[in-house]
C-alpha atoms as a PDB file:
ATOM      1  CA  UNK A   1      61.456 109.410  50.855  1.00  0.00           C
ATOM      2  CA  UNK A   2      63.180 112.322  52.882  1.00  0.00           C
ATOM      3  CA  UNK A   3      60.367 114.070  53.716  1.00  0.00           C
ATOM      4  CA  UNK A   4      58.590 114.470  56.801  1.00  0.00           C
ATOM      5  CA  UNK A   5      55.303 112.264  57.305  1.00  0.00           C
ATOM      6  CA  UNK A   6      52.130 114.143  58.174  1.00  0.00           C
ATOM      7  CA  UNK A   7      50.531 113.826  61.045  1.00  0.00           C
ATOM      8  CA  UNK A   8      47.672 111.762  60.111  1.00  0.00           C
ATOM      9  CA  UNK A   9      50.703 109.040  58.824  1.00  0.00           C
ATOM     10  CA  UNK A  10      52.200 109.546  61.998  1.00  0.00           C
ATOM     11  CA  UNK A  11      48.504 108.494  63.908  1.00  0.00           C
ATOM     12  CA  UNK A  12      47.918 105.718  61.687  1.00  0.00           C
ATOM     13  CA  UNK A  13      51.790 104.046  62.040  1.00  0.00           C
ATOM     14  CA  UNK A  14      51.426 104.220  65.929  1.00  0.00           C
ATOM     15  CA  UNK A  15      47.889 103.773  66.979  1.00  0.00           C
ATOM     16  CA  UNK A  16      46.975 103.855  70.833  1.00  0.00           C
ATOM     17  CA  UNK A  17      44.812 101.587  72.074  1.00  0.00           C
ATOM     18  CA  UNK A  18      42.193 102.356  74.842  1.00  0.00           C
ATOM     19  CA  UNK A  19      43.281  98.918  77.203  1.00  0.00           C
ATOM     20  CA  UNK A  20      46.824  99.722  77.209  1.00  0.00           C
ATOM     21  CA  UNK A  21      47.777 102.006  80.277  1.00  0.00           C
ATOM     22  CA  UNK A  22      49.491 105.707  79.184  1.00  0.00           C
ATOM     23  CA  UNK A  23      53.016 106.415  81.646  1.00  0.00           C
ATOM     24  CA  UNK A  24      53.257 110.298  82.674  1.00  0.00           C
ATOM     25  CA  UNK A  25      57.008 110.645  83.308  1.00  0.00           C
ATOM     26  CA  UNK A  26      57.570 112.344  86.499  1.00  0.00           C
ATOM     27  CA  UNK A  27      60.050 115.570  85.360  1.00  0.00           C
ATOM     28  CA  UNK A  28      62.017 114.789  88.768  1.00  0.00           C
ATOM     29  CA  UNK A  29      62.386 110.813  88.727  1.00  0.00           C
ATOM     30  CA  UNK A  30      66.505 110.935  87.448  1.00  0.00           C
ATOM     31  CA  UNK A  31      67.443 113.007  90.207  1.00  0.00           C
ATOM     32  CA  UNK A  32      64.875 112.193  93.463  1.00  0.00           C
ATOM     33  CA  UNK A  33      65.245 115.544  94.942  1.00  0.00           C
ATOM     34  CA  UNK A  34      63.514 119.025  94.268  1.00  0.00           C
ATOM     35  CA  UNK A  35      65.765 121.389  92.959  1.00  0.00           C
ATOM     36  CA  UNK A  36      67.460 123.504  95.365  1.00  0.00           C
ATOM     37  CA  UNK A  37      66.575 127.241  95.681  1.00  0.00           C
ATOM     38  CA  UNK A  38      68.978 129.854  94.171  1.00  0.00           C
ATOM     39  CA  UNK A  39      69.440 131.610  97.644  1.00  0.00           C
ATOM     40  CA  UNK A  40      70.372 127.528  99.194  1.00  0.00           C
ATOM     41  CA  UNK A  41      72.297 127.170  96.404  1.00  0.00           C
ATOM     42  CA  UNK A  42      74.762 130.127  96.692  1.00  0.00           C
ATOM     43  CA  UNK A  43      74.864 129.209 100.611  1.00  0.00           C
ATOM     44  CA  UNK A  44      76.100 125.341  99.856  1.00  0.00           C
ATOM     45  CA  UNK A  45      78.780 127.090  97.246  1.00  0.00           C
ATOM     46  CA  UNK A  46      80.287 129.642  99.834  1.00  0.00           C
ATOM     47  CA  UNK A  47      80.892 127.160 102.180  1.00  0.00           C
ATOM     48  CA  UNK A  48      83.079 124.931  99.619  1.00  0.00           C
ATOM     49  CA  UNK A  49      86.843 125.972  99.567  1.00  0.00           C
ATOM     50  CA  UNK A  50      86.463 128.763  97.359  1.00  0.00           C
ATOM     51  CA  UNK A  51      89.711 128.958  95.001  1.00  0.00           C
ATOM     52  CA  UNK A  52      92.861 131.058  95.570  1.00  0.00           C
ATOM     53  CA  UNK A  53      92.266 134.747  93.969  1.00  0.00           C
ATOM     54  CA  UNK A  54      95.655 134.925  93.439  1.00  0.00           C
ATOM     55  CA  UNK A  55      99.305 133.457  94.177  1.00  0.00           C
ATOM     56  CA  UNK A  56      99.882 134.895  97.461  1.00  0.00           C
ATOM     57  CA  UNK A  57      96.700 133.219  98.479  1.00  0.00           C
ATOM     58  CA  UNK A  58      97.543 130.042  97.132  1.00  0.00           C
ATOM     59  CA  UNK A  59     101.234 129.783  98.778  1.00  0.00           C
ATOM     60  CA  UNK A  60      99.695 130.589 102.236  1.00  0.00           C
ATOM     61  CA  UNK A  61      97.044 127.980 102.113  1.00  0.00           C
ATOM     62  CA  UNK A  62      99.533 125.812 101.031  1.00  0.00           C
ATOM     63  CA  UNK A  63     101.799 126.814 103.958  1.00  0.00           C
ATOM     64  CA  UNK A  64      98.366 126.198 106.548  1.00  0.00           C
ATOM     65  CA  UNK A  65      97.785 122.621 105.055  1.00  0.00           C
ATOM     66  CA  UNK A  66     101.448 121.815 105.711  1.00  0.00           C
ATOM     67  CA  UNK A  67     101.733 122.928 108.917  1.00  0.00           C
ATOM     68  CA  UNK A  68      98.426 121.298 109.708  1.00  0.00           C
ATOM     69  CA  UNK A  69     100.130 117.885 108.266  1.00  0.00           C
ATOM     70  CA  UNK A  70     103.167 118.414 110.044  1.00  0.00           C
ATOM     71  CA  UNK A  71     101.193 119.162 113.273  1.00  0.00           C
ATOM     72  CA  UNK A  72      99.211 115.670 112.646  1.00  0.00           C
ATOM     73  CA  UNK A  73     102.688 113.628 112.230  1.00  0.00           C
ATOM     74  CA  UNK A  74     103.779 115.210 115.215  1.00  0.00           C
ATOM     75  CA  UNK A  75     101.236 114.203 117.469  1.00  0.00           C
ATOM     76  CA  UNK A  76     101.522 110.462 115.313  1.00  0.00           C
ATOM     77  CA  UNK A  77     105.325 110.246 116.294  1.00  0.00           C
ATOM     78  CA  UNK A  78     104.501 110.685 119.685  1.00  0.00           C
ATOM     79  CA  UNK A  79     100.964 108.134 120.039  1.00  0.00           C
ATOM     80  CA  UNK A  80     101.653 105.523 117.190  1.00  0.00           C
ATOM     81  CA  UNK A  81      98.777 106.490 115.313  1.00  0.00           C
ATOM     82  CA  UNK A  82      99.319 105.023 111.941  1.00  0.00           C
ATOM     83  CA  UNK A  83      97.368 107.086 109.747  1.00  0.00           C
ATOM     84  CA  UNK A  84      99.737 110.520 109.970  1.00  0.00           C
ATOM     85  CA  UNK A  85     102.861 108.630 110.268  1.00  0.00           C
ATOM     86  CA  UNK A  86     105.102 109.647 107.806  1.00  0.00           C
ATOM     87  CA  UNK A  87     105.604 107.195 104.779  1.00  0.00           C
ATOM     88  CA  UNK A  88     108.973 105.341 105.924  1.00  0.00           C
ATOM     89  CA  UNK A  89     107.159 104.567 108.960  1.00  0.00           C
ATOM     90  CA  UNK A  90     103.827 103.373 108.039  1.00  0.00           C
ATOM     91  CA  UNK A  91     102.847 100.123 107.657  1.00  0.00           C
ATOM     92  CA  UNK A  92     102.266  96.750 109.920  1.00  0.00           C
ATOM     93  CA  UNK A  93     106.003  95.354 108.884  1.00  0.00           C
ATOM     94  CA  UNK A  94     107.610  98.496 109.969  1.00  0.00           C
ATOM     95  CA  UNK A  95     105.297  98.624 113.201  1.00  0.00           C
ATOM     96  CA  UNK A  96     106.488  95.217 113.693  1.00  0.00           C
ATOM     97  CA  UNK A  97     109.959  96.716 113.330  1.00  0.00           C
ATOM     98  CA  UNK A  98     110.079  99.141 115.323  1.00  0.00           C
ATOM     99  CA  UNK A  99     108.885  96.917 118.366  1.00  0.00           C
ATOM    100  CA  UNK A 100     111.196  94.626 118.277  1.00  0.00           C
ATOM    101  CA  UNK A 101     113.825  97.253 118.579  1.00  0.00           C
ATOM    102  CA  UNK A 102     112.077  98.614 121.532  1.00  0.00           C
ATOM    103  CA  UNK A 103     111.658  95.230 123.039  1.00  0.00           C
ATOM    104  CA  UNK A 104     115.531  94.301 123.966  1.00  0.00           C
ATOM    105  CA  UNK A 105     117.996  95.935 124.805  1.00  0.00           C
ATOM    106  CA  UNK A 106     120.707  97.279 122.284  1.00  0.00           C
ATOM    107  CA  UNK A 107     124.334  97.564 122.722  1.00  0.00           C
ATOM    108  CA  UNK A 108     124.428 100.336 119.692  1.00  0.00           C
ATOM    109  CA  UNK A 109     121.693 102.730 121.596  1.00  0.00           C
ATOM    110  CA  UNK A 110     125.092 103.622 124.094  1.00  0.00           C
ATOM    111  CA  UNK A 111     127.353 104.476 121.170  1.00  0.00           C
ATOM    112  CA  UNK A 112     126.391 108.294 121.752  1.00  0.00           C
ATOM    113  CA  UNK A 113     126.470 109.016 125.082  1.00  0.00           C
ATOM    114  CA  UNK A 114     129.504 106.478 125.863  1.00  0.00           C
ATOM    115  CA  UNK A 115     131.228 108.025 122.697  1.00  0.00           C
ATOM    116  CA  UNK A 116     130.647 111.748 124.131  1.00  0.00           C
ATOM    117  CA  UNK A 117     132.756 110.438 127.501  1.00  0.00           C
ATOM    118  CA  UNK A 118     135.320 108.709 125.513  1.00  0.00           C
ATOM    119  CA  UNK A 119     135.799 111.950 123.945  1.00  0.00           C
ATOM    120  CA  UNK A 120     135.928 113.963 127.445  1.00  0.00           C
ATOM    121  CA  UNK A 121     138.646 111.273 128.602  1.00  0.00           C
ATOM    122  CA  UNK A 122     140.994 111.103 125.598  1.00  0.00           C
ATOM    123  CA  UNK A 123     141.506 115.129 126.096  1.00  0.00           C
ATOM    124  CA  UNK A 124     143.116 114.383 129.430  1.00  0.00           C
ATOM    125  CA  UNK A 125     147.147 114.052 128.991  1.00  0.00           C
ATOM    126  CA  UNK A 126     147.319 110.924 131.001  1.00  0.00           C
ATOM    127  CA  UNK A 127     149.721 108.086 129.392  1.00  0.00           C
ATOM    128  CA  UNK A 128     147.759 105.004 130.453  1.00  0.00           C
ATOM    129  CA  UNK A 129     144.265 106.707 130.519  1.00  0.00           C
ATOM    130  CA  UNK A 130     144.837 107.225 126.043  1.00  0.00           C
ATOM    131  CA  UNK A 131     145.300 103.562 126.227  1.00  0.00           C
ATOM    132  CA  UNK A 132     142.142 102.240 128.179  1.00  0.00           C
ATOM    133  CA  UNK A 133     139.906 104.683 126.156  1.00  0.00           C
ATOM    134  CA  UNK A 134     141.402 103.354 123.033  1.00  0.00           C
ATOM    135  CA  UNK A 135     140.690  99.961 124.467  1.00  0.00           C
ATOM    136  CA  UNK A 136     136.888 100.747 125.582  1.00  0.00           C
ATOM    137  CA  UNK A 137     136.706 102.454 122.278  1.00  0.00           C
ATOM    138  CA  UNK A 138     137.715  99.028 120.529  1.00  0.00           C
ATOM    139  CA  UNK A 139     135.568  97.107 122.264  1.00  0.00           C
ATOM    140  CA  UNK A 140     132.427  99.398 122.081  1.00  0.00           C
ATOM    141  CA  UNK A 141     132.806  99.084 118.830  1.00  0.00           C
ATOM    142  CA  UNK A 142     133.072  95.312 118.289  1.00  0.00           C
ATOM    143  CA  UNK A 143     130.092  94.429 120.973  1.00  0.00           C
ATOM    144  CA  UNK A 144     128.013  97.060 118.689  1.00  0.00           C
ATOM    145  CA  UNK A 145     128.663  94.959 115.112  1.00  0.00           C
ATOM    146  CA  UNK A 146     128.276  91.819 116.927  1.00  0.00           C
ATOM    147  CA  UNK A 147     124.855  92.780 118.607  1.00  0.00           C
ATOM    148  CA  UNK A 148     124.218  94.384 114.891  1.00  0.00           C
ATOM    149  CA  UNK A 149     124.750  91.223 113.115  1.00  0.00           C
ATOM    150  CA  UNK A 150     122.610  89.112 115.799  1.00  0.00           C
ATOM    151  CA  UNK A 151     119.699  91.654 115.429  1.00  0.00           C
ATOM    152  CA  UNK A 152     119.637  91.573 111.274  1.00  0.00           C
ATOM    153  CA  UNK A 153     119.649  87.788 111.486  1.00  0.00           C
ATOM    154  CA  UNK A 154     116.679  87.431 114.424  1.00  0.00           C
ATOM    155  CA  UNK A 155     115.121  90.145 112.651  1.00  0.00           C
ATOM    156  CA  UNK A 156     115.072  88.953 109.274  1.00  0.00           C
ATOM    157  CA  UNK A 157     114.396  85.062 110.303  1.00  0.00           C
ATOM    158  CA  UNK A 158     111.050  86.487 112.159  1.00  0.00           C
ATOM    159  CA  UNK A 159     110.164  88.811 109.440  1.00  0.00           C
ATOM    160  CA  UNK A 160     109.839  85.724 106.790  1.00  0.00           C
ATOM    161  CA  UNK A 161     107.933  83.831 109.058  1.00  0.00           C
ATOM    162  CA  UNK A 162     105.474  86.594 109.982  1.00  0.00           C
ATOM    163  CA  UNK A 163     105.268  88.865 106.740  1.00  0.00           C
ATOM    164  CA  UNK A 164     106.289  86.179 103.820  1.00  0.00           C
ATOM    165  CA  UNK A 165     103.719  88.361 101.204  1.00  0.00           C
ATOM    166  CA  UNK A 166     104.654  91.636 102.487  1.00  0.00           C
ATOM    167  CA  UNK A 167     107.473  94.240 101.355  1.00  0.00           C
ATOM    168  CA  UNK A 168     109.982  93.829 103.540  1.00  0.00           C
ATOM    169  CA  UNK A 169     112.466  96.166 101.642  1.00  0.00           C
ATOM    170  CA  UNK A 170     114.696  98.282 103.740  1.00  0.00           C
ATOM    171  CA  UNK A 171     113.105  96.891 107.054  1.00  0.00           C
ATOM    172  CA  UNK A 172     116.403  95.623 108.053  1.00  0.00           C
ATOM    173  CA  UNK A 173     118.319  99.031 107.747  1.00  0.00           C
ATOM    174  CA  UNK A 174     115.402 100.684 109.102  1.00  0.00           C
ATOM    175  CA  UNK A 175     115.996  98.410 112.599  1.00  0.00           C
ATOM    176  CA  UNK A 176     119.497  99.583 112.825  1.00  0.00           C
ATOM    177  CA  UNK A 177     119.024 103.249 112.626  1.00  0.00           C
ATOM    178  CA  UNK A 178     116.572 102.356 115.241  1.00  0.00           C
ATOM    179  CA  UNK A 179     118.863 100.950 117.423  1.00  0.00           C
ATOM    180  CA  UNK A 180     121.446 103.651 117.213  1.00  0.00           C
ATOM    181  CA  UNK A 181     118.865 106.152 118.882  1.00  0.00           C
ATOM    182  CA  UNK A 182     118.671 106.615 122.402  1.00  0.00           C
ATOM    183  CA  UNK A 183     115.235 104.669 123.396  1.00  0.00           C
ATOM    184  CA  UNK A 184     113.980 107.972 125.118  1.00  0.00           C
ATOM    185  CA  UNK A 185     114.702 109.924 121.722  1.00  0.00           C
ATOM    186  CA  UNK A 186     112.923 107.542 118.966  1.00  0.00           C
ATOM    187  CA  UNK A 187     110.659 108.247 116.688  1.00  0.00           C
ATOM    188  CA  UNK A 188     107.821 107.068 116.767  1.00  0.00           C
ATOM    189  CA  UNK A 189     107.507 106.452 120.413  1.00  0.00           C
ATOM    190  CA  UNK A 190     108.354 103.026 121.447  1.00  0.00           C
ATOM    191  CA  UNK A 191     104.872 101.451 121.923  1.00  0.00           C
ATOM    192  CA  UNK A 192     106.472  98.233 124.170  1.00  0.00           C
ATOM    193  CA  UNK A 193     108.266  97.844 126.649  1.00  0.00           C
ATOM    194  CA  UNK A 194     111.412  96.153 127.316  1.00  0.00           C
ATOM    195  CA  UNK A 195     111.540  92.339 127.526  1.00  0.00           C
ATOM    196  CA  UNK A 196     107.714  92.378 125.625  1.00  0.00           C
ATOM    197  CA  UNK A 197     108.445  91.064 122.931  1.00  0.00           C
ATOM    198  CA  UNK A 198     105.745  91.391 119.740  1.00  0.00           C
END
């Protein structure tokens, strides 16, 4: 029962037949390619990243990719090129963000430089000067939460209608740090220009 069948059993259980055709496997059929020579071989493997010998190594190719990646966002900041933008800028709803922020003109994108002369004129010791600066101050301030408010609702009405399956999380906030920049200082570039809308 366990034993192992002679070869004349092993004839006589699987007989060949002279009409059917015998297959010769060909040894290389799985793969389709010769193998390689040892000399090609060792040439394909030094050309492959070879890994870090030791940590020093490691940390300074670590540094190189980084600054490479860094370089890449750089150059996407300035030219809009989506694929190195950094995550909180990537995206079509954020591109669509961004442009209509650069599109119109903001009241909030003056706060800096109009805060910077506000502070030059409140250091002078005139009487009646204090109280126009406070006054322009005031009223900076007001014109900037009601041009705010009228942005966030424009904004969000168009984003429904144009991304209603997309994540739209943080898109609003992400428009009013916009508009607090200075047009020339954004990042990324402003792509339109003004009065075009998207």
């Amino acid at each position: 029962m366990f034993r192992s069948r002679t070869k004349d059993e092993r004839s006589s259980t699987s007989p060949v037949t002279d009409d059917e055709p015998t297959q010769v496997r060909d040894p290389q059929a799985p793969k389709g390619r010769p193998t390689p020579k040892r000399s090609e071989a060792q040439g394909q493997r030094r050309t492959l990243a070879k890994p870090a010998s030791n940590r020093k190594e490691a940390a300074k190719r670590a540094r190189e990719a980084r600054r490479k990646e860094m370089a890449q966002q750089r150059e996407a900041m300035m030219t809009g090129d989506e694929r190195y933008l950094p995550y909180r800028d990537k995206g079509p709803v954020r591109r669509y963000v961004r442009d209509f922020v650069d599109a119109k003109w903001c009241v909030a994108e003056f706060f800096m430089p109009v805060a910077i002369v506000i502070l030059v004129l409140s250091m002078v010791n005139a009487g009646a000067l204090q109280a126009y600066v406070l006054l322009v101050w005031m009223a900076l301030i007001l014109l900037i939460v009601l041009d705010s408010a009228m942005t966030v609702v424009r904004l969000r009405k168009r984003l429904r209608e144009r991304f209603p399956d997309e994540n739209r999380k943080g898109a609003v906030a992400y428009a009013l740090m916009r508009t607090l920049q200075i047009r020339k200082m954004r990042l990324p570039k402003p792509q339109v220009a003004r009065g075009e809308h998207p």
